[in-house]
N, C-alpha and C. Protein backbone atom coordinates (compact mmCIF):
# COMPACT_ATOMS: atom_id res chain seq x y z
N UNK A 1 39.34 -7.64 30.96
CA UNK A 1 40.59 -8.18 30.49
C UNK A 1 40.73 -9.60 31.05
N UNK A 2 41.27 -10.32 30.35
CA UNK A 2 41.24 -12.08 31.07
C UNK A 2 42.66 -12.05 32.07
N UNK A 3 42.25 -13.27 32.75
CA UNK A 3 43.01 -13.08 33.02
C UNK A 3 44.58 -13.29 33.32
N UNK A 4 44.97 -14.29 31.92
CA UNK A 4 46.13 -13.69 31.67
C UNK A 4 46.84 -12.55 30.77
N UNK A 5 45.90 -11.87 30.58
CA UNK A 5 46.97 -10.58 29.81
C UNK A 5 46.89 -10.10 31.53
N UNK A 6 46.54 -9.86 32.25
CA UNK A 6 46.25 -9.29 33.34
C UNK A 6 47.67 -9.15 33.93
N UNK A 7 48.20 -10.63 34.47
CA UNK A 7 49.22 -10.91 34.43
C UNK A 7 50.06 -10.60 33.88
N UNK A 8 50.23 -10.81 32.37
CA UNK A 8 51.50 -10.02 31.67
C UNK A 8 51.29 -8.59 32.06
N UNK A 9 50.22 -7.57 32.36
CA UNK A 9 50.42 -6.52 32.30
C UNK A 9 50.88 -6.01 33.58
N UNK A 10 50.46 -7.10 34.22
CA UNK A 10 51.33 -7.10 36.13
C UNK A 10 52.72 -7.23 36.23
N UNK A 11 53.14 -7.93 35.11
CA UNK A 11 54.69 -8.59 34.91
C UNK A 11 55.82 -7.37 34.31
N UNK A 12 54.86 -6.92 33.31
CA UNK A 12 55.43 -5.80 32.48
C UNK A 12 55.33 -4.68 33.34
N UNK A 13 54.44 -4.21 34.35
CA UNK A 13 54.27 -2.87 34.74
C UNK A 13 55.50 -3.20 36.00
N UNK A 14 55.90 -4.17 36.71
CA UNK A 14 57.12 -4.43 37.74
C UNK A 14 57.85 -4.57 37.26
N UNK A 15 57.78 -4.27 36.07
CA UNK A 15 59.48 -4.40 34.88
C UNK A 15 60.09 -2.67 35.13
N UNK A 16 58.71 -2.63 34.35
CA UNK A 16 58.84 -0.66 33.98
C UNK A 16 59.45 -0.21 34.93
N UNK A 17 59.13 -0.47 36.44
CA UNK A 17 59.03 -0.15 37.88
C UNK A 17 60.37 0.02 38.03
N UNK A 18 60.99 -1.02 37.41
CA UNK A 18 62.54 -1.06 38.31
C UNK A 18 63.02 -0.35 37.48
N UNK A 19 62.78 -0.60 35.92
CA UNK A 19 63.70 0.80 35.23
C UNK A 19 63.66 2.13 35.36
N UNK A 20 62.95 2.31 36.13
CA UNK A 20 62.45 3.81 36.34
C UNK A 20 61.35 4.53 35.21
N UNK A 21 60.47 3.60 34.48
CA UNK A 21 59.73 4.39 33.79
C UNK A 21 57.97 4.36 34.13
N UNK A 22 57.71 4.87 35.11
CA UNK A 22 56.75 5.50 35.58
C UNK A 22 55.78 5.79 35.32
N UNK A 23 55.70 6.50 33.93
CA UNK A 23 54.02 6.79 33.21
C UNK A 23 53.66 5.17 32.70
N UNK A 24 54.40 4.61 32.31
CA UNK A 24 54.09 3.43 31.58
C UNK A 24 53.54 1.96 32.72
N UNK A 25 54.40 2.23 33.73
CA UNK A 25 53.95 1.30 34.21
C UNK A 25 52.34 2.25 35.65
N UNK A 26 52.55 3.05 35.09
CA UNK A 26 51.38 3.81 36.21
C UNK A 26 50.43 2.90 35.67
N UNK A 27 50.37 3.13 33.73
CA UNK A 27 48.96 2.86 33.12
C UNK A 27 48.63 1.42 32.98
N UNK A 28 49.86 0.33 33.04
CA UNK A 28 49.72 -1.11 33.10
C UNK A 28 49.21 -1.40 34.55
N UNK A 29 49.45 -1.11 35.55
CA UNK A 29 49.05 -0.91 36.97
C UNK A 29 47.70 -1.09 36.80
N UNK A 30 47.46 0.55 36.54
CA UNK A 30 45.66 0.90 36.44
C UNK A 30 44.92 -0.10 35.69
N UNK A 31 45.51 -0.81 34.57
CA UNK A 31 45.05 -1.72 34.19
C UNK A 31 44.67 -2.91 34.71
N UNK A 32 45.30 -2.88 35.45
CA UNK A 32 45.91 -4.37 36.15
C UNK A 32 44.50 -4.27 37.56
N UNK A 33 44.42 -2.85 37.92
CA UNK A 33 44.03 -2.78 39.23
C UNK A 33 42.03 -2.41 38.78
N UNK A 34 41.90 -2.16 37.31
CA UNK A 34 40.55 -1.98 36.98
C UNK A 34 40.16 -3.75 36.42
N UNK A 35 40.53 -4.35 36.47
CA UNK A 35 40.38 -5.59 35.81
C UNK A 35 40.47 -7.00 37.31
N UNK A 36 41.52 -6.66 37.56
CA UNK A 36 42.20 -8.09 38.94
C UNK A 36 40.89 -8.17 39.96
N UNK A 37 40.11 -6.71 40.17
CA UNK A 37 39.17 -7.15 41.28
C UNK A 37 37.98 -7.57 41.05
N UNK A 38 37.53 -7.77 39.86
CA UNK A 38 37.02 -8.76 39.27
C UNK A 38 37.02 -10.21 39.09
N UNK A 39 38.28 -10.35 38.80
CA UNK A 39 38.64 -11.89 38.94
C UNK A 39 38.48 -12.16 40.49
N UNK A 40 38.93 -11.08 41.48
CA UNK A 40 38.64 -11.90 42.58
C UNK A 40 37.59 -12.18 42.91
N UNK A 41 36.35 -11.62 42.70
CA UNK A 41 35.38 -11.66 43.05
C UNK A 41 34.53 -12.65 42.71
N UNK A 42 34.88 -13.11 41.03
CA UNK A 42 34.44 -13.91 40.31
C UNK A 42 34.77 -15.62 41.49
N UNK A 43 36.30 -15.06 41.19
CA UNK A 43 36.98 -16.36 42.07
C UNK A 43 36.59 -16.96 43.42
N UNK A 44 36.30 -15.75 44.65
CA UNK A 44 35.57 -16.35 45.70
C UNK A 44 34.43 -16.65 45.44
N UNK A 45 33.55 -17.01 43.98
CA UNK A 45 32.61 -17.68 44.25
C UNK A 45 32.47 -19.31 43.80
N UNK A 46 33.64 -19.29 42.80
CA UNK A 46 33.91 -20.59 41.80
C UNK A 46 34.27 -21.79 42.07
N UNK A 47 34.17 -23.38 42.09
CA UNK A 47 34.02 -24.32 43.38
C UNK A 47 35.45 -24.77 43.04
N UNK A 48 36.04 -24.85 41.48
CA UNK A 48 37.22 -25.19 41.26
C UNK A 48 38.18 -24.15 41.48
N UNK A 49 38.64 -23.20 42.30
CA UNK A 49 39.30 -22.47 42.64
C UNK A 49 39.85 -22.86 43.67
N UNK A 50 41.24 -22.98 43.23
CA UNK A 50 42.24 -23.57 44.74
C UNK A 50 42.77 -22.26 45.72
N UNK A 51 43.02 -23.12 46.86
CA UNK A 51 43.17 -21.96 48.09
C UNK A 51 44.46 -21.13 47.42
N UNK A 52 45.72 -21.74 46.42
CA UNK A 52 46.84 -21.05 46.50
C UNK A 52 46.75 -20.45 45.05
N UNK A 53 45.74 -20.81 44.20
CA UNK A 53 45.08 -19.34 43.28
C UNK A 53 44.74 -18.34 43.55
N UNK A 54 43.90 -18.71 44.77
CA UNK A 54 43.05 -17.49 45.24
C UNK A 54 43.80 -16.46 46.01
N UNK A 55 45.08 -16.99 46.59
CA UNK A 55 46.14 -16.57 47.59
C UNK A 55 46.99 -15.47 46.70
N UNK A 56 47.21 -16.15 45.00
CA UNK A 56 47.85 -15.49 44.08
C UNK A 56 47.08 -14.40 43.69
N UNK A 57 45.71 -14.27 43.67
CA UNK A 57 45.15 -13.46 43.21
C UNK A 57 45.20 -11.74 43.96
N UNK A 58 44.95 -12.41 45.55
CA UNK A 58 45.22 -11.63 46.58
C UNK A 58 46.29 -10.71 46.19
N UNK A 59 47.41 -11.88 46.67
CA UNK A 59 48.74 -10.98 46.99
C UNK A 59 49.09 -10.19 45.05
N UNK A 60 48.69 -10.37 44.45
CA UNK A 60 48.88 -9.53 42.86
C UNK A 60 47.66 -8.55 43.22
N UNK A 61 46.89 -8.12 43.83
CA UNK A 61 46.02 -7.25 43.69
C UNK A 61 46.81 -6.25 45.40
N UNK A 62 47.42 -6.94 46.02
CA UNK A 62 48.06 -5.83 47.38
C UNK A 62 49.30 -5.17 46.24
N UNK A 63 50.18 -6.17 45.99
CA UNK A 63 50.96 -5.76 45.09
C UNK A 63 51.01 -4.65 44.20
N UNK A 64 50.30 -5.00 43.37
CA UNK A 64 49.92 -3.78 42.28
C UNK A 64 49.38 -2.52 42.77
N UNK A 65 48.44 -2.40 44.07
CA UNK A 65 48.22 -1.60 44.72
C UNK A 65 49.15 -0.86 45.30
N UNK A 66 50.07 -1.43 46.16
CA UNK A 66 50.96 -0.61 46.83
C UNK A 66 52.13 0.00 45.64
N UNK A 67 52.46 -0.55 44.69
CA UNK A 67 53.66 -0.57 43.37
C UNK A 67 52.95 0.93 42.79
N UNK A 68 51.35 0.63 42.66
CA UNK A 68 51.03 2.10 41.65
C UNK A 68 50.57 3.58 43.07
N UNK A 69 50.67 2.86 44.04
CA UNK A 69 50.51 4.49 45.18
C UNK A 69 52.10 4.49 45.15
N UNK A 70 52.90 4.03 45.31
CA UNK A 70 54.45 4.25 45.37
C UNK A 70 54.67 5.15 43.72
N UNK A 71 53.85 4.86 42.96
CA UNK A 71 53.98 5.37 41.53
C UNK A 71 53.71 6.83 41.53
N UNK A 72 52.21 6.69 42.01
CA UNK A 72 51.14 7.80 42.56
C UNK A 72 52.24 9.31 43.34
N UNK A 73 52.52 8.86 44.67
CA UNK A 73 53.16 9.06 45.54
C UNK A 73 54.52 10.23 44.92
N UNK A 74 55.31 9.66 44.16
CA UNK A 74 56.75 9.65 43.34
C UNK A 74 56.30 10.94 42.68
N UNK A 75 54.91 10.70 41.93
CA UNK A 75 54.21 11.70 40.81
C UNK A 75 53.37 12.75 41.84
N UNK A 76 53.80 12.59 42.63
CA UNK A 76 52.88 14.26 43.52
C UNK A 76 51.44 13.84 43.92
N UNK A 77 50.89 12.35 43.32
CA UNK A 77 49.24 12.89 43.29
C UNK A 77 48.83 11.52 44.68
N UNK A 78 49.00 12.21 45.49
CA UNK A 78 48.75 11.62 47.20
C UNK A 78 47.44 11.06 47.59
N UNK A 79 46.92 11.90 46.75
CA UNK A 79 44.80 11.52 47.15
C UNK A 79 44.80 10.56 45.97
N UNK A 80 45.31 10.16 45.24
CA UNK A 80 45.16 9.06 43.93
C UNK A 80 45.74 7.86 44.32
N UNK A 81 47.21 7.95 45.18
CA UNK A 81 47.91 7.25 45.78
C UNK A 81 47.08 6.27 47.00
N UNK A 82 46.23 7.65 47.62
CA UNK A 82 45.56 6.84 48.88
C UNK A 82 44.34 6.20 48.50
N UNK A 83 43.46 6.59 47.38
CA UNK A 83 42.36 6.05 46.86
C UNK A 83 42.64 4.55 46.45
N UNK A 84 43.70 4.39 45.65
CA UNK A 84 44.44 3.39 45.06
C UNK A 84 44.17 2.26 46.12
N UNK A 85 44.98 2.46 47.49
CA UNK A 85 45.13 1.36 48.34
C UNK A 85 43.64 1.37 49.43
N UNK A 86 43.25 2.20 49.40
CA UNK A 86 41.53 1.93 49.97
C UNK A 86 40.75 1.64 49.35
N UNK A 87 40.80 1.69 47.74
CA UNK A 87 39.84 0.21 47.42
C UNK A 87 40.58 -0.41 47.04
N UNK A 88 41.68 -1.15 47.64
CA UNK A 88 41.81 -2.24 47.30
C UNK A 88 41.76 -3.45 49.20
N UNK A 89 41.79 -2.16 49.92
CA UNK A 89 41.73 -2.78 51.40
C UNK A 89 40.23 -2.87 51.30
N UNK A 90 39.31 -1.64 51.14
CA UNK A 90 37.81 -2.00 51.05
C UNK A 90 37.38 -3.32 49.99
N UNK A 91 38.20 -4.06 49.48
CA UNK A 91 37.65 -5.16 48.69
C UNK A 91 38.06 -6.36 49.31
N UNK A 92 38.74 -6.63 49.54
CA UNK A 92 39.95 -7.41 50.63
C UNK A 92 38.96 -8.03 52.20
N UNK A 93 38.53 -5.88 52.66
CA UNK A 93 36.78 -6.26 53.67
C UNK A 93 36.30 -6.92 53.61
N UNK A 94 35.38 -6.58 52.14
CA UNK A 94 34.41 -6.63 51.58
C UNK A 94 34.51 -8.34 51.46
N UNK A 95 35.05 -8.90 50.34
CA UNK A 95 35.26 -10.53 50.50
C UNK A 95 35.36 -11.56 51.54
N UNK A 96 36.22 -10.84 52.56
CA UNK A 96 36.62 -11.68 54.15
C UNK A 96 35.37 -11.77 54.71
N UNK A 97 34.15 -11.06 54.04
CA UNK A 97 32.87 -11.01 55.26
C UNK A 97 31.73 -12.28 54.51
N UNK A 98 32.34 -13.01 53.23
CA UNK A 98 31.68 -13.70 52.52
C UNK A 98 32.01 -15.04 53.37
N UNK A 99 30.73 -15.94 53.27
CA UNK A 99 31.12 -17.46 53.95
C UNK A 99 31.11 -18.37 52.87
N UNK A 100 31.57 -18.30 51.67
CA UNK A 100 32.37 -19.36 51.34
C UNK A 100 32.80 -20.38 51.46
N UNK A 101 33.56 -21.66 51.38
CA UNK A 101 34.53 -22.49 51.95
C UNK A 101 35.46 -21.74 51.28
N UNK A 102 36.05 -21.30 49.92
CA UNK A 102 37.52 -20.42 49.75
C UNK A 102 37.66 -20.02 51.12
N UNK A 103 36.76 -18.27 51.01
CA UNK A 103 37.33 -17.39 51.84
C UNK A 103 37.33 -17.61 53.29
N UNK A 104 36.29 -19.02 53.72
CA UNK A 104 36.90 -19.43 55.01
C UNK A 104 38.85 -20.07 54.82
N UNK A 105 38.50 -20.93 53.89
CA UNK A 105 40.18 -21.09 54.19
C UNK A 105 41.12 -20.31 53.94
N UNK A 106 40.87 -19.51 53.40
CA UNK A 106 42.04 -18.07 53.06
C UNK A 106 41.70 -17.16 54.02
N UNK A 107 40.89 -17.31 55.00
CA UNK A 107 40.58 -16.21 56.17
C UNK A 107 41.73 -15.33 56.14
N UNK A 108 42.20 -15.87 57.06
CA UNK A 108 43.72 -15.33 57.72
C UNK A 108 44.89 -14.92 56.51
N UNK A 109 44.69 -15.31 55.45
CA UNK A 109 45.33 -14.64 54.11
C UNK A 109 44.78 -13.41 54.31
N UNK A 110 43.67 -13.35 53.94
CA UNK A 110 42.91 -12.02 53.47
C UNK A 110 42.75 -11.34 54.70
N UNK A 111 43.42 -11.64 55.94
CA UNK A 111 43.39 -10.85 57.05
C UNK A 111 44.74 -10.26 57.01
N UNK A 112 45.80 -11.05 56.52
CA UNK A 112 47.07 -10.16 56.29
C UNK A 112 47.60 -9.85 54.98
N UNK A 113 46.54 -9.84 53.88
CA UNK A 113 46.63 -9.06 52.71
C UNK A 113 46.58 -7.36 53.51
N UNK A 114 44.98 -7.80 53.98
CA UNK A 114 44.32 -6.56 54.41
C UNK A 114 45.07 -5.59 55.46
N UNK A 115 45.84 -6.41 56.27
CA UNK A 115 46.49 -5.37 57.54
C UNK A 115 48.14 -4.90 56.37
N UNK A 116 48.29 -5.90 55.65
CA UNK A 116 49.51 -4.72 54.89
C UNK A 116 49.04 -3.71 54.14
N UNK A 117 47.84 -3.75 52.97
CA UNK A 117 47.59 -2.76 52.92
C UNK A 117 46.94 -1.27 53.75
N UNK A 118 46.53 -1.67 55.01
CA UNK A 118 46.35 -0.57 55.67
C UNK A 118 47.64 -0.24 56.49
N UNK A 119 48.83 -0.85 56.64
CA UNK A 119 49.81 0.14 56.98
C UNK A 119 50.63 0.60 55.77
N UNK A 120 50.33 0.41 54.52
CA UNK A 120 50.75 1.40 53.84
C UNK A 120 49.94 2.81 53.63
N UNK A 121 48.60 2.61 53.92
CA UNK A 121 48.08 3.71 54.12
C UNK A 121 48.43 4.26 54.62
C-alpha cells in the first residue's frame, strides 16, 4: 500500500476509534500495521529522507500499534493484542542496530519509540 493511503487509513482507523466502532477500525489498523513497516524499512535506507519523516513514520507505527492492542485487548483476544506490539518493538530493535546516518540521528527517537512500546506490553 503507498504510502499515503496508509495514512488515510491511519487517519480513518483513529476516527473509528473514538466513535466506538471497533471491527472497522481493528481492520484499517491491520492495514496500516501490514504495510507502515515497510516504509520504514525502505526509509532507513533512503538518502533523501529527513530526520522528522522518519520520526513520523516511527511514532504512526507505535501509534497504530498500541490503538489496535487497545482494540485487540477491548475484543478479548490478549495474545493478538501482545503479538501486535512485539513486532512492532522487535522492528523498532531491529532498525536501531542499523548504522545509517538516519538511524544514527533518530537514535534516541527509536530508543523512546521502543521503551513506550514495551511498557505497554
Amino acid at each position: 500500500m503507498e504510502i499515503e493511503r496508509c495514512w488515510m487509513h491511519y487517519l480513518k482507523a483513529e476516527q473509528l476509534m473514538e466513535q466506538g466502532h471497533w471491527p472497522e477500525a481493528q481492520r484499517l489498523y491491520g492495514d496500516v500495521l501490514n504495510s507502515l513497516p515497510h516504509h520504514i524499512q525502505d526509509a532507513a535506507y533512503q538518502s533523501d529522507i529527513k530526520p522528522c519523516q522518519f520520526a513520523c513514520l516511527l511514532a504512526g507505527l507505535r501509534d497504530a500499534s498500541v490503538a489496535q492492542s487497545e482494540i485487540l485487548n477491548r475484543l478479548g483476544q490478549h495474545k493478538q493484542a501482545f503479538d501486535t506490539l512485539n513486532q512492532s518493538y522487535a522492528l523498532m530493535q531491529f532498525i536501531s542496530l542499523e548504522s545509517t546516518e538516519l538511524i544514527q540521528r533518530t537514535h534516541g527517537l527509536l530508543e523512546k519509540q521502543s521503551e513506550d512500546l514495551l511498557n505497554h506490553l
